[in-house]
PDB file of N, CA and C in Angstrom:
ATOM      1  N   UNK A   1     112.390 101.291 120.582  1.00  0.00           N
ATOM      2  CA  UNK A   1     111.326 101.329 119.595  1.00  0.00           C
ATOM      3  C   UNK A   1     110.391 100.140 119.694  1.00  0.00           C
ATOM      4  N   UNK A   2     110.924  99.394 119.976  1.00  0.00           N
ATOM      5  CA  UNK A   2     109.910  97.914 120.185  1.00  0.00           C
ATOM      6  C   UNK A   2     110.189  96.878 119.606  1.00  0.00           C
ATOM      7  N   UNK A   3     111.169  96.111 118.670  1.00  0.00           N
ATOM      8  CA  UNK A   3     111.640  95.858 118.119  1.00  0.00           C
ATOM      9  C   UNK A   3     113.205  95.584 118.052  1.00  0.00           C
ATOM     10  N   UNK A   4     113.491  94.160 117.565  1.00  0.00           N
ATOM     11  CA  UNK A   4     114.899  93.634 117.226  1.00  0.00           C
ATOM     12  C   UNK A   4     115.713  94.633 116.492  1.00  0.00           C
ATOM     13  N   UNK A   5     116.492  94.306 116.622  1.00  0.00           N
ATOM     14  CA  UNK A   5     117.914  95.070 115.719  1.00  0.00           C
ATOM     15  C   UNK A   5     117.574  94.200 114.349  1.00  0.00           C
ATOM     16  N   UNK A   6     117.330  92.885 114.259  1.00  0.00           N
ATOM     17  CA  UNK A   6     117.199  92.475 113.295  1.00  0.00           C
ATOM     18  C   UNK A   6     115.691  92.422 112.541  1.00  0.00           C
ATOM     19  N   UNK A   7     115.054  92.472 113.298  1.00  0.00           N
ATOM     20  CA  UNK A   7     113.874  93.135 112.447  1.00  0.00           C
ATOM     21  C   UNK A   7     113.944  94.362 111.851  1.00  0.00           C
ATOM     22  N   UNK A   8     114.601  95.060 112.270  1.00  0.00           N
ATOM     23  CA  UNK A   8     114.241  96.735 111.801  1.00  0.00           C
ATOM     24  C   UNK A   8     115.805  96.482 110.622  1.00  0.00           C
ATOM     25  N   UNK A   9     116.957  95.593 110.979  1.00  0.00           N
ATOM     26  CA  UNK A   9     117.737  95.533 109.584  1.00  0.00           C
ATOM     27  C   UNK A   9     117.295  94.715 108.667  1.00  0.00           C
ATOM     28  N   UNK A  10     116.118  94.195 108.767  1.00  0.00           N
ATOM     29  CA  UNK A  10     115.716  93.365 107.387  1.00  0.00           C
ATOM     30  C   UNK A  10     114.494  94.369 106.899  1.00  0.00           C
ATOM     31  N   UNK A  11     114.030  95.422 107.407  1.00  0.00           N
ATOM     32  CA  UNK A  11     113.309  96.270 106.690  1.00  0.00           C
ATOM     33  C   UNK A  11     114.028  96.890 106.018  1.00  0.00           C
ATOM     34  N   UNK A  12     114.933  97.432 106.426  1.00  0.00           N
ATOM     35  CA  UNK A  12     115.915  98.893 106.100  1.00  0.00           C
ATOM     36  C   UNK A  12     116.530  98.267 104.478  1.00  0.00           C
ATOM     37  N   UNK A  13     116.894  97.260 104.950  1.00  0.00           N
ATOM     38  CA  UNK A  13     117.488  96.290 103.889  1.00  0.00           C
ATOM     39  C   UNK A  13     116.674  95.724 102.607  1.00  0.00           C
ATOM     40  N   UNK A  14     115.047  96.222 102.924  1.00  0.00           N
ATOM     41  CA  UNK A  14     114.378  95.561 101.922  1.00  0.00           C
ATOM     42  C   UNK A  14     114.314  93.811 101.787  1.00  0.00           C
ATOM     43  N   UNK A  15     114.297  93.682 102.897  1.00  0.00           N
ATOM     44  CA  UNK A  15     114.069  91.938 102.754  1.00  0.00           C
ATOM     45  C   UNK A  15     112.820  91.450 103.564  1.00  0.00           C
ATOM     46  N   UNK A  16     111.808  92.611 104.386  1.00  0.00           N
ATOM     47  CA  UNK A  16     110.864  91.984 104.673  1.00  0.00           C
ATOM     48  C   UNK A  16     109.980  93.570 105.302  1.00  0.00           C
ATOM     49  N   UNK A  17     108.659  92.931 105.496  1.00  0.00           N
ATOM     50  CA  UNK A  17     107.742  94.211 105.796  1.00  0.00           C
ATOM     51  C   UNK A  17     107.563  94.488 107.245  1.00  0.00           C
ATOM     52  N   UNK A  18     107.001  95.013 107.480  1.00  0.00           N
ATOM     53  CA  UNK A  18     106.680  95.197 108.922  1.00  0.00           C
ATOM     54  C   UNK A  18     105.645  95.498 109.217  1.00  0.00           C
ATOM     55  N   UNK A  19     104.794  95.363 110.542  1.00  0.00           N
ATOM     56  CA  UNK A  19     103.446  95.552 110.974  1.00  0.00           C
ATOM     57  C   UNK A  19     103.446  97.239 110.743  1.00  0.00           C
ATOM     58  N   UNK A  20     102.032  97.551 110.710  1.00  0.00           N
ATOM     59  CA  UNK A  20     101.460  99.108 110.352  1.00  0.00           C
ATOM     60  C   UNK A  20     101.774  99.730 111.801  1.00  0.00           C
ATOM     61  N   UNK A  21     101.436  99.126 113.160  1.00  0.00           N
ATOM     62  CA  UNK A  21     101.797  99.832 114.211  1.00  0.00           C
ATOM     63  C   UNK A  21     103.550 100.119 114.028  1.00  0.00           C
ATOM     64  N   UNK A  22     104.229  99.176 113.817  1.00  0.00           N
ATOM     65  CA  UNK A  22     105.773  99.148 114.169  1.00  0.00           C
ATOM     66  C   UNK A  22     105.835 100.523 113.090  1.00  0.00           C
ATOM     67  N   UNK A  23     105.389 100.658 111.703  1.00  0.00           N
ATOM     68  CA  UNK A  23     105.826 101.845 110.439  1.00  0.00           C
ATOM     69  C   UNK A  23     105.276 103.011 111.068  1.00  0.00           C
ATOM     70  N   UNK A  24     103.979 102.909 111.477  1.00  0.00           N
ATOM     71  CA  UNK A  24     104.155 104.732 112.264  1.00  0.00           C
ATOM     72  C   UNK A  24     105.324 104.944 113.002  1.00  0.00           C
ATOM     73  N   UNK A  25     104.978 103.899 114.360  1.00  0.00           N
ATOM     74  CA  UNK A  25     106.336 103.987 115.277  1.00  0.00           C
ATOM     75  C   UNK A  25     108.020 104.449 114.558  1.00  0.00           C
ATOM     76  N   UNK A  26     108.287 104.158 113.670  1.00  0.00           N
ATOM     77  CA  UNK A  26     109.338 104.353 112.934  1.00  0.00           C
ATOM     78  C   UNK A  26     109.140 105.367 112.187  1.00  0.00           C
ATOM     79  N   UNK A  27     107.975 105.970 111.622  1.00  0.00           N
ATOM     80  CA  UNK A  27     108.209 107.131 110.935  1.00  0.00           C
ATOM     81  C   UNK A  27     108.322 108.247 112.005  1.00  0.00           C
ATOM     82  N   UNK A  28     107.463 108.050 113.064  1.00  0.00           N
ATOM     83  CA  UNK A  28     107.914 108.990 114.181  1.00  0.00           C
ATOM     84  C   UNK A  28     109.316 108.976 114.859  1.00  0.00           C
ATOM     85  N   UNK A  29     109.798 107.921 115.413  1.00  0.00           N
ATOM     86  CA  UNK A  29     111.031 108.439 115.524  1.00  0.00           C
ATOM     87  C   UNK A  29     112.274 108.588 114.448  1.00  0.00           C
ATOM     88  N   UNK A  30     112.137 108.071 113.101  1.00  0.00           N
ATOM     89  CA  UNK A  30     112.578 108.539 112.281  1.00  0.00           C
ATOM     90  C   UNK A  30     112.635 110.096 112.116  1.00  0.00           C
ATOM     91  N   UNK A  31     111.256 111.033 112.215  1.00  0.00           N
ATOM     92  CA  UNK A  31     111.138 111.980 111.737  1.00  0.00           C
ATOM     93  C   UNK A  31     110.501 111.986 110.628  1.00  0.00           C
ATOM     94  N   UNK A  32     109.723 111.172 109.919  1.00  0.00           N
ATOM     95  CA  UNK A  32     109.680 111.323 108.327  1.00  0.00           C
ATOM     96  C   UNK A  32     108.201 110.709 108.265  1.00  0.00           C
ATOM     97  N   UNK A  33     107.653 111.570 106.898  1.00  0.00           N
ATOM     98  CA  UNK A  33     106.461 111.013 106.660  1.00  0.00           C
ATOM     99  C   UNK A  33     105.610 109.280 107.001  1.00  0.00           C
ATOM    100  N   UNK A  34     104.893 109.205 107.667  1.00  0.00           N
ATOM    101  CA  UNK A  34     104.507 108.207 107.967  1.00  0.00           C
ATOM    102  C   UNK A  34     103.971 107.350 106.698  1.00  0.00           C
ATOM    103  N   UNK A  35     103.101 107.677 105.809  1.00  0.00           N
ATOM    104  CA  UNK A  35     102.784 107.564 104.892  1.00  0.00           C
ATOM    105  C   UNK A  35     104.250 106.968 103.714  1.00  0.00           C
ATOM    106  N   UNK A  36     105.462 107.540 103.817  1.00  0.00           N
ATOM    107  CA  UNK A  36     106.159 106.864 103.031  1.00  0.00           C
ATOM    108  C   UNK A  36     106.517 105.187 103.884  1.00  0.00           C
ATOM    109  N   UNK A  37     106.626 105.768 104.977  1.00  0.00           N
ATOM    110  CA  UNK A  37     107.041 104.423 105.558  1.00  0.00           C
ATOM    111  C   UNK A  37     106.344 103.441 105.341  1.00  0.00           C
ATOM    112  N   UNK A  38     105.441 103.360 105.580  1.00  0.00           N
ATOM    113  CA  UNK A  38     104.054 102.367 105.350  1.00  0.00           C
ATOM    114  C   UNK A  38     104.057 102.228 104.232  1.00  0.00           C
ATOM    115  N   UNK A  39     104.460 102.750 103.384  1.00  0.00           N
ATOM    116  CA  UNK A  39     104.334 102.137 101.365  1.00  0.00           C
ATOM    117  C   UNK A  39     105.858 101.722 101.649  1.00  0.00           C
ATOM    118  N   UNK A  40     106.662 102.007 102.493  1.00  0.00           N
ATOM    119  CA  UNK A  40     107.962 101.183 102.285  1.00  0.00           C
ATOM    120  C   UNK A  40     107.431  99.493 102.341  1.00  0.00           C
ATOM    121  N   UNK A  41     106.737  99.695 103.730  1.00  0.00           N
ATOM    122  CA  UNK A  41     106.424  98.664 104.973  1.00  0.00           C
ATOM    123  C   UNK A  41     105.409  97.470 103.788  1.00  0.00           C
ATOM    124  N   UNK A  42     105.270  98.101 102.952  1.00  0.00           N
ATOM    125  CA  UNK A  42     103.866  97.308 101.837  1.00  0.00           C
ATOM    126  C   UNK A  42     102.736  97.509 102.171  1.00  0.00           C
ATOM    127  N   UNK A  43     102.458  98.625 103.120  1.00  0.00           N
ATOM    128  CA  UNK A  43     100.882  99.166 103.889  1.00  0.00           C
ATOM    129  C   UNK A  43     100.213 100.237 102.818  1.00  0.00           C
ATOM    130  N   UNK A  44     100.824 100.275 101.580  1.00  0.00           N
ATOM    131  CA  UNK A  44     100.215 101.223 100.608  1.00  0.00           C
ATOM    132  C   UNK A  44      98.580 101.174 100.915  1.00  0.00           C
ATOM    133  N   UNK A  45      97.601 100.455 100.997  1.00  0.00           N
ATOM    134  CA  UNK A  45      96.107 100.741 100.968  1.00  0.00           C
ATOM    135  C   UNK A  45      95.905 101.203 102.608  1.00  0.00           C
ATOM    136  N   UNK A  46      96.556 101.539 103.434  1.00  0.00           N
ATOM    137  CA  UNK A  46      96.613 102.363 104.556  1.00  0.00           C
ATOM    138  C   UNK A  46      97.031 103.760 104.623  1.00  0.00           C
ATOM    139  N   UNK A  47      98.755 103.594 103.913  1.00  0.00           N
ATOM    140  CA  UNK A  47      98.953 104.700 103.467  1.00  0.00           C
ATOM    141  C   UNK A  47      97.938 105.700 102.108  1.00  0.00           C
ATOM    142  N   UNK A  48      97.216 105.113 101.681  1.00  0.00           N
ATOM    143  CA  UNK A  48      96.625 105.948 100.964  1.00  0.00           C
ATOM    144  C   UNK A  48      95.300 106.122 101.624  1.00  0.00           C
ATOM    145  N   UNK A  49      94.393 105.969 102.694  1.00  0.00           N
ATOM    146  CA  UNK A  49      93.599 106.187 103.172  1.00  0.00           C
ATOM    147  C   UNK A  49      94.092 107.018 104.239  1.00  0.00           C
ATOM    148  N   UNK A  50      95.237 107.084 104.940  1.00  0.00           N
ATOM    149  CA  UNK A  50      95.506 108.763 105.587  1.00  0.00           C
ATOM    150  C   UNK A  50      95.826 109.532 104.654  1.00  0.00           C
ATOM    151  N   UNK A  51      96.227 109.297 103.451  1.00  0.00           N
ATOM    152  CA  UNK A  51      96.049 110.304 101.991  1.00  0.00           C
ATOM    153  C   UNK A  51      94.717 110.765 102.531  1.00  0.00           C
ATOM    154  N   UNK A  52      93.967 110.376 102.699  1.00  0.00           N
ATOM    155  CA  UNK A  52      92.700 110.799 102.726  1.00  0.00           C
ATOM    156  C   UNK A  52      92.271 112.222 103.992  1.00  0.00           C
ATOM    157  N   UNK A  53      93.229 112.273 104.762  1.00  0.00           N
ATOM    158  CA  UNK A  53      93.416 113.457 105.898  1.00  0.00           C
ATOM    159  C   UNK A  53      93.785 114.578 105.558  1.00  0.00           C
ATOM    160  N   UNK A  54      94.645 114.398 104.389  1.00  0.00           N
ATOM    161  CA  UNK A  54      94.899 115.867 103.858  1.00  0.00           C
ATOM    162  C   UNK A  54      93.824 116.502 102.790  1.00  0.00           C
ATOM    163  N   UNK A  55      92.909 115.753 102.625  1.00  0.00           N
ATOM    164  CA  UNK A  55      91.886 116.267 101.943  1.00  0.00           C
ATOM    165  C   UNK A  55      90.909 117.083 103.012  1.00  0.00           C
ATOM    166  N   UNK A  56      91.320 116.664 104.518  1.00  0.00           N
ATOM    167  CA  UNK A  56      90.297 116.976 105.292  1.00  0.00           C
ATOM    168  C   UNK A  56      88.849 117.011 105.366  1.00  0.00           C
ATOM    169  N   UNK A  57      88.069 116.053 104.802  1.00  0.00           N
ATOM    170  CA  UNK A  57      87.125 115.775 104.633  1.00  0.00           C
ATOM    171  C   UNK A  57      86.869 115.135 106.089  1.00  0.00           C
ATOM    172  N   UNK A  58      85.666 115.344 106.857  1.00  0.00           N
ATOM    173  CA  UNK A  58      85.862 115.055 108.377  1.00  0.00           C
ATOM    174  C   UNK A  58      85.724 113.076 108.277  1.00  0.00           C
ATOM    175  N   UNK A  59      85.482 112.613 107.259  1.00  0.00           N
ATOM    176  CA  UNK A  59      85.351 111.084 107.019  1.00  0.00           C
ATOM    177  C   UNK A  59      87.005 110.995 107.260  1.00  0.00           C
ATOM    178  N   UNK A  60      87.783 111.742 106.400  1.00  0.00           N
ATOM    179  CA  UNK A  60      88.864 111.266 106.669  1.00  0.00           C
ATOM    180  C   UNK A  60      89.893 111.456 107.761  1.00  0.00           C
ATOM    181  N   UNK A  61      89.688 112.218 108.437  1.00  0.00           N
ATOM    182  CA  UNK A  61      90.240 112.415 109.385  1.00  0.00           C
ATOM    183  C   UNK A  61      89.575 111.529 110.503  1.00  0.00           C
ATOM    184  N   UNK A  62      88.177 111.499 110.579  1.00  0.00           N
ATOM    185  CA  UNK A  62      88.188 110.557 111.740  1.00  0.00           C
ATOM    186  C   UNK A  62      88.531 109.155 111.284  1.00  0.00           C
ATOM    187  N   UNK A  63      88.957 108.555 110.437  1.00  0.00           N
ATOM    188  CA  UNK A  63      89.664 107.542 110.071  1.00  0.00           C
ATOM    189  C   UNK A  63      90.700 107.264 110.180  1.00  0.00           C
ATOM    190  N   UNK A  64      91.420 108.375 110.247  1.00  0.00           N
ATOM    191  CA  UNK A  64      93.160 108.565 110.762  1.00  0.00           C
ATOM    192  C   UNK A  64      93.194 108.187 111.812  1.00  0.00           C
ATOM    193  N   UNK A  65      92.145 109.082 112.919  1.00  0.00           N
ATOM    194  CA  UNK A  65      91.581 108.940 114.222  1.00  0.00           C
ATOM    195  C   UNK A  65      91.780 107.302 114.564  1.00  0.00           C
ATOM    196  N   UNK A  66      90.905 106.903 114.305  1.00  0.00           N
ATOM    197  CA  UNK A  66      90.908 105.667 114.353  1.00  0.00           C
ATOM    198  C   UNK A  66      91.904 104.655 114.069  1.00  0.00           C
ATOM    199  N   UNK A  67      92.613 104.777 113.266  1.00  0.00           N
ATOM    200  CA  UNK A  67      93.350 104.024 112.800  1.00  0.00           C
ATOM    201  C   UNK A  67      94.886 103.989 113.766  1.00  0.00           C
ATOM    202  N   UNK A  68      94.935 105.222 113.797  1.00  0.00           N
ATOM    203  CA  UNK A  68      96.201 105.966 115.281  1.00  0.00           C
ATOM    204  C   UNK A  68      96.080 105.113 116.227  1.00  0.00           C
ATOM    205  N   UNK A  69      94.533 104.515 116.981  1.00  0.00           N
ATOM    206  CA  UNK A  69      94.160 104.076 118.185  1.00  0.00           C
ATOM    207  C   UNK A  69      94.325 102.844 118.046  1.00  0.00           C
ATOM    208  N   UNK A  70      94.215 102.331 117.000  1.00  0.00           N
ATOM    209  CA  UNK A  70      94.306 100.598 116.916  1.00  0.00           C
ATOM    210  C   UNK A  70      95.510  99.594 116.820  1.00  0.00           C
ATOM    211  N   UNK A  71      95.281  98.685 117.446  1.00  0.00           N
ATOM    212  CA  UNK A  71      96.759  97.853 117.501  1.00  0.00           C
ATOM    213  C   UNK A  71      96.586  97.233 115.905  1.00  0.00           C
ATOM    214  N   UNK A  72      97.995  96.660 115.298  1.00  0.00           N
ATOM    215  CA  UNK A  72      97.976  96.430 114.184  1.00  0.00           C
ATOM    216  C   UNK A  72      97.195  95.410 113.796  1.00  0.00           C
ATOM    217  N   UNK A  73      96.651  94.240 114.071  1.00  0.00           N
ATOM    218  CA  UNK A  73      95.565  93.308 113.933  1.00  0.00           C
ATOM    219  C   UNK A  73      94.515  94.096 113.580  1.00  0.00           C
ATOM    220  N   UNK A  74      93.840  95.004 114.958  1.00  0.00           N
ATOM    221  CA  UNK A  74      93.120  95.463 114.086  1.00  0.00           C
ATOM    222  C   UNK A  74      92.673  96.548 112.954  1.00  0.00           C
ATOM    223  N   UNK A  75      94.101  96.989 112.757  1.00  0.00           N
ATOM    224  CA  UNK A  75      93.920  98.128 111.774  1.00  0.00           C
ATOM    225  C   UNK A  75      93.757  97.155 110.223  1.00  0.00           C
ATOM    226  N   UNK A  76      94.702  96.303 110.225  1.00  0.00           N
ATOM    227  CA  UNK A  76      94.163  95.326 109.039  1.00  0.00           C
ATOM    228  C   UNK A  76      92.888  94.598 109.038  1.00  0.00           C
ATOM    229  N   UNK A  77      92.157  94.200 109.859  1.00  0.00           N
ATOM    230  CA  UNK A  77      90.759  93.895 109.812  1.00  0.00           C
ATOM    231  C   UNK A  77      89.847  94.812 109.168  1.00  0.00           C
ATOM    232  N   UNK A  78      90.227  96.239 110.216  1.00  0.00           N
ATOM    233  CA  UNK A  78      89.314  97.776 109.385  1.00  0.00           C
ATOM    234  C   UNK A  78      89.735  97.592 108.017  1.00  0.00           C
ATOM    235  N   UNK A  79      90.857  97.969 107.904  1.00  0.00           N
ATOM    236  CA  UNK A  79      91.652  97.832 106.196  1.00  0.00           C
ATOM    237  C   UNK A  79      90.629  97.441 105.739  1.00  0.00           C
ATOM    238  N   UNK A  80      90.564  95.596 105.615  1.00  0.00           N
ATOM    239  CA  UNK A  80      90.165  94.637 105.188  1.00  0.00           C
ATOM    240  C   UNK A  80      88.516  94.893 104.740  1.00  0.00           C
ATOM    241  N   UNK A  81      87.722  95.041 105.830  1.00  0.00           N
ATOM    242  CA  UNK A  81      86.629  95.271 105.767  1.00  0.00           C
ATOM    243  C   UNK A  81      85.824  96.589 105.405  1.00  0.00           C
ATOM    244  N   UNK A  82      87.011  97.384 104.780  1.00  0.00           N
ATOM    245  CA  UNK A  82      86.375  98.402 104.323  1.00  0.00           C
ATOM    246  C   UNK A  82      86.632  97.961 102.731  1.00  0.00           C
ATOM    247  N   UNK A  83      87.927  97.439 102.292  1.00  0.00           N
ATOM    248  CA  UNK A  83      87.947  97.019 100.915  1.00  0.00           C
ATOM    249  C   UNK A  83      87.096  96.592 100.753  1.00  0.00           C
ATOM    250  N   UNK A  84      86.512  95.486 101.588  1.00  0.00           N
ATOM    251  CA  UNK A  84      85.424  94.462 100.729  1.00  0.00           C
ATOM    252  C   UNK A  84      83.774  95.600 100.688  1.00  0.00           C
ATOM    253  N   UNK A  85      83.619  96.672 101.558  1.00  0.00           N
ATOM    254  CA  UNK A  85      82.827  97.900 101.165  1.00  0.00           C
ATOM    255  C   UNK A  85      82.946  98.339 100.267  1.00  0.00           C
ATOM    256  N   UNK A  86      84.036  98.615  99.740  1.00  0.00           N
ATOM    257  CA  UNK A  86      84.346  99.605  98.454  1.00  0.00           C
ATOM    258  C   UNK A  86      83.897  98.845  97.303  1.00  0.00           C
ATOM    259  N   UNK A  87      84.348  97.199  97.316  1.00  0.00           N
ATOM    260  CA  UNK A  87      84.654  96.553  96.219  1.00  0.00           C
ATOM    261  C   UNK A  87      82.805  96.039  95.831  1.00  0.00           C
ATOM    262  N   UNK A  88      81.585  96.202  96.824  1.00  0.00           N
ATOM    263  CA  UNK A  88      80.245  96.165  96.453  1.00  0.00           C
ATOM    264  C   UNK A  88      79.787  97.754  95.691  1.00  0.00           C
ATOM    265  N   UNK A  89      80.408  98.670  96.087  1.00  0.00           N
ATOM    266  CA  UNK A  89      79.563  99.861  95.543  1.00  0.00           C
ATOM    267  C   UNK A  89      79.805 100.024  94.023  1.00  0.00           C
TER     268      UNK A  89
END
């Protein structure tokens, strides 16, 4: 998976978070919603913007798009810089 034995037992365990690339990676080979993982992981304002894919609105999906392609640095930058968008309108 990419990852320590002990990194992935201090998630499981609730004692620490993990990068947004490593929580897909784990919800996929988990099997299980990606979206829960990532609100496990503390990525809730990620996980709720692929919320935004099942609305299928083509904004949101090509955002998923995007977000799929990016290493975790920069998916928190996008994150980042779209909050501070939201937080002017």
């Amino acid at each position: 998976m990419g990852c320590t034995h002990s990194t992935l037992s201090y998630f499981l365990n609730g004692k620490q978070g993990i990068s947004v690339e490593m929580a897909i990676r784990l919800a996929k080979w988990l099997g299980q919603p990606r979206d829960t993982i990532l609100r496990m992981g503390g990525h809730a304002h990620i996980a709720n913007l692929l919320a935004e894919k099942n609305k299928t609105t083509p904004a949101a999906v090509e955002i998923s798009k995007i977000l799929d392609g990016l290493p975790a640095n920069q998916q928190r930058a996008l994150v980042a810089y779209i909050r501070e968008m939201v937080k002017e309108d």
